[in-house]
C-alpha atoms as a PDB file:
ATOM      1  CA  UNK A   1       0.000   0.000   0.000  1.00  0.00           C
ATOM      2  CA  UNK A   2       1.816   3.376  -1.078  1.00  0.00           C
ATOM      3  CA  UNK A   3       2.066   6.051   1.475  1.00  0.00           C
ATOM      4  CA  UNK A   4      -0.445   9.503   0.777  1.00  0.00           C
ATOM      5  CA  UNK A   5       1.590  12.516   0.638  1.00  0.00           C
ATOM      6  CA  UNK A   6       1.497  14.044   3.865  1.00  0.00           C
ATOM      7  CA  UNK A   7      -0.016  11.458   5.233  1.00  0.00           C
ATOM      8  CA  UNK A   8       1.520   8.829   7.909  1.00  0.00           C
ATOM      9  CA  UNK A   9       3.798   6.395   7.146  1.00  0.00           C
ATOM     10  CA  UNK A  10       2.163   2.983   6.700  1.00  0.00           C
ATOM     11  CA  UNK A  11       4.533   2.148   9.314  1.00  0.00           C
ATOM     12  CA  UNK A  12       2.963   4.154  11.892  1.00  0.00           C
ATOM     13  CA  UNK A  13      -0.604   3.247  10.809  1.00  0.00           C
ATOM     14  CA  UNK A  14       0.346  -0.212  11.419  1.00  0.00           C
ATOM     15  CA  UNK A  15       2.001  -0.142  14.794  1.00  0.00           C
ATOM     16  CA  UNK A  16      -1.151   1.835  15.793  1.00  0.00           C
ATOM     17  CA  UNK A  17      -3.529  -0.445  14.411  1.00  0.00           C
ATOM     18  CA  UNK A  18      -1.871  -3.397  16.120  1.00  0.00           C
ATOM     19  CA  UNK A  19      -1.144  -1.521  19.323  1.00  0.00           C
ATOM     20  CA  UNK A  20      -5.399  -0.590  19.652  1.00  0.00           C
ATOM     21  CA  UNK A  21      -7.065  -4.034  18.267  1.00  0.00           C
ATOM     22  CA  UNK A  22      -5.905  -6.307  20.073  1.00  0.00           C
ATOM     23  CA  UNK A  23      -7.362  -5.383  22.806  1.00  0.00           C
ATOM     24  CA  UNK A  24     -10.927  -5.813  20.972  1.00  0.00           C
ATOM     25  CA  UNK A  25     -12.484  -8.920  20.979  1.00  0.00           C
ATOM     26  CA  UNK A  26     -13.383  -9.555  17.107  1.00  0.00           C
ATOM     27  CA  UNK A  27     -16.845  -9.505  16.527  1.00  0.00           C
ATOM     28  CA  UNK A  28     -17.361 -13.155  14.638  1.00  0.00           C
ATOM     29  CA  UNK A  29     -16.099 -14.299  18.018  1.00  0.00           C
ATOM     30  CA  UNK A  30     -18.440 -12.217  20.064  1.00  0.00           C
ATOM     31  CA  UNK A  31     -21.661 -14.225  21.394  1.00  0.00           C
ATOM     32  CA  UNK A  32     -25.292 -12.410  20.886  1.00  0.00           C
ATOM     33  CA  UNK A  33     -25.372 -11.060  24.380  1.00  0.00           C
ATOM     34  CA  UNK A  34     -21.602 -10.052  24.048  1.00  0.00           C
ATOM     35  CA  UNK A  35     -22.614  -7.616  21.130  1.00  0.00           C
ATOM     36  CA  UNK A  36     -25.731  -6.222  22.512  1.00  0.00           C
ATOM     37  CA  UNK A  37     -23.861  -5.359  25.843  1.00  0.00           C
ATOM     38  CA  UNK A  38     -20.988  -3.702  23.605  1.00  0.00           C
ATOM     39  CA  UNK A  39     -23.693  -1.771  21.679  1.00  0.00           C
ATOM     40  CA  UNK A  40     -25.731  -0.512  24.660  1.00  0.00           C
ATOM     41  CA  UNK A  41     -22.428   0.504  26.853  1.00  0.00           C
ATOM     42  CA  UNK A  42     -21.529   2.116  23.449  1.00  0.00           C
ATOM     43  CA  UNK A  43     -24.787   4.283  23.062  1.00  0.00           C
ATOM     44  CA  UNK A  44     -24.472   5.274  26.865  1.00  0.00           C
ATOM     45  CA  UNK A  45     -21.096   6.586  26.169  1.00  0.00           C
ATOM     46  CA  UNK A  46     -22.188   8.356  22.832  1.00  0.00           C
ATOM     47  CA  UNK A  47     -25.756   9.535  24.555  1.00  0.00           C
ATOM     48  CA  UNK A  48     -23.310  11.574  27.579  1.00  0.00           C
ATOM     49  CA  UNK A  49     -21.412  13.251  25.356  1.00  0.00           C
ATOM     50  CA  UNK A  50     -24.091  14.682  23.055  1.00  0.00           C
ATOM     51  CA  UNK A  51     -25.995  15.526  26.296  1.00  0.00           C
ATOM     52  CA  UNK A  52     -22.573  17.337  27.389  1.00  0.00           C
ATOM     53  CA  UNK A  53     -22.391  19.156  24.492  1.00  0.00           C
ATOM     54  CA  UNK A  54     -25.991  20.446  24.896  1.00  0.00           C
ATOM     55  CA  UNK A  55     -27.775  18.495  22.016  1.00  0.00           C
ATOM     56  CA  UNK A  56     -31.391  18.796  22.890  1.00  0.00           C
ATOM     57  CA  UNK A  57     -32.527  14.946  22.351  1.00  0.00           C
ATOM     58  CA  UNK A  58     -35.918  13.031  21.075  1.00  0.00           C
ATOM     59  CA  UNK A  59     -37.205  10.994  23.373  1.00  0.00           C
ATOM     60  CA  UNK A  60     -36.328   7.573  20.947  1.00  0.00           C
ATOM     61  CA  UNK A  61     -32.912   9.525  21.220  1.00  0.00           C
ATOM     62  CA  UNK A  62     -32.273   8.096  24.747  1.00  0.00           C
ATOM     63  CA  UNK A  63     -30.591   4.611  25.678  1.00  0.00           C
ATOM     64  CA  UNK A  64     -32.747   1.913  26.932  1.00  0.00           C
ATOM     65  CA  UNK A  65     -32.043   1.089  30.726  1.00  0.00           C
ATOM     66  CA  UNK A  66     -31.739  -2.790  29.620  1.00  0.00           C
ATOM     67  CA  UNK A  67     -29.015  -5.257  29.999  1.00  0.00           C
ATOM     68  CA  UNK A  68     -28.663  -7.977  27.535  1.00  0.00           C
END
């Protein structure tokens, strides 16, 4: 893969991208429940920080209070 001009080396990209993923459980591996607890921690997290920043939600807008 050629490097963009002015872009990082693909060197760096990959020492990132190996440094951050492994850490992350690959989905195909992930069971049902797995994935619907990533997805609802992952809306609570996205849900405070537009509420931080002041977006004015709908009420659909809002998380569920569920666990899977």
């Amino acid at each position: 893969m050629p490097q963009t001009p002015g872009g990082p080396s693909d060197e760096l990209v990959r020492r990132l991208y190996d440094a951050k993923f492994p850490h992350h459980k690959p989905s195909k591996e992930m069971s049902v429940p797995e994935k619907v607890g990533e997805l609802l921690e992952l809306q609570k997290i996205a849900y405070g920080i537009r509420i931080a920043q002041g977006d004015k939600l709908q009420p659909w807008e809002k998380p569920w209070d569920v666990e899977p």
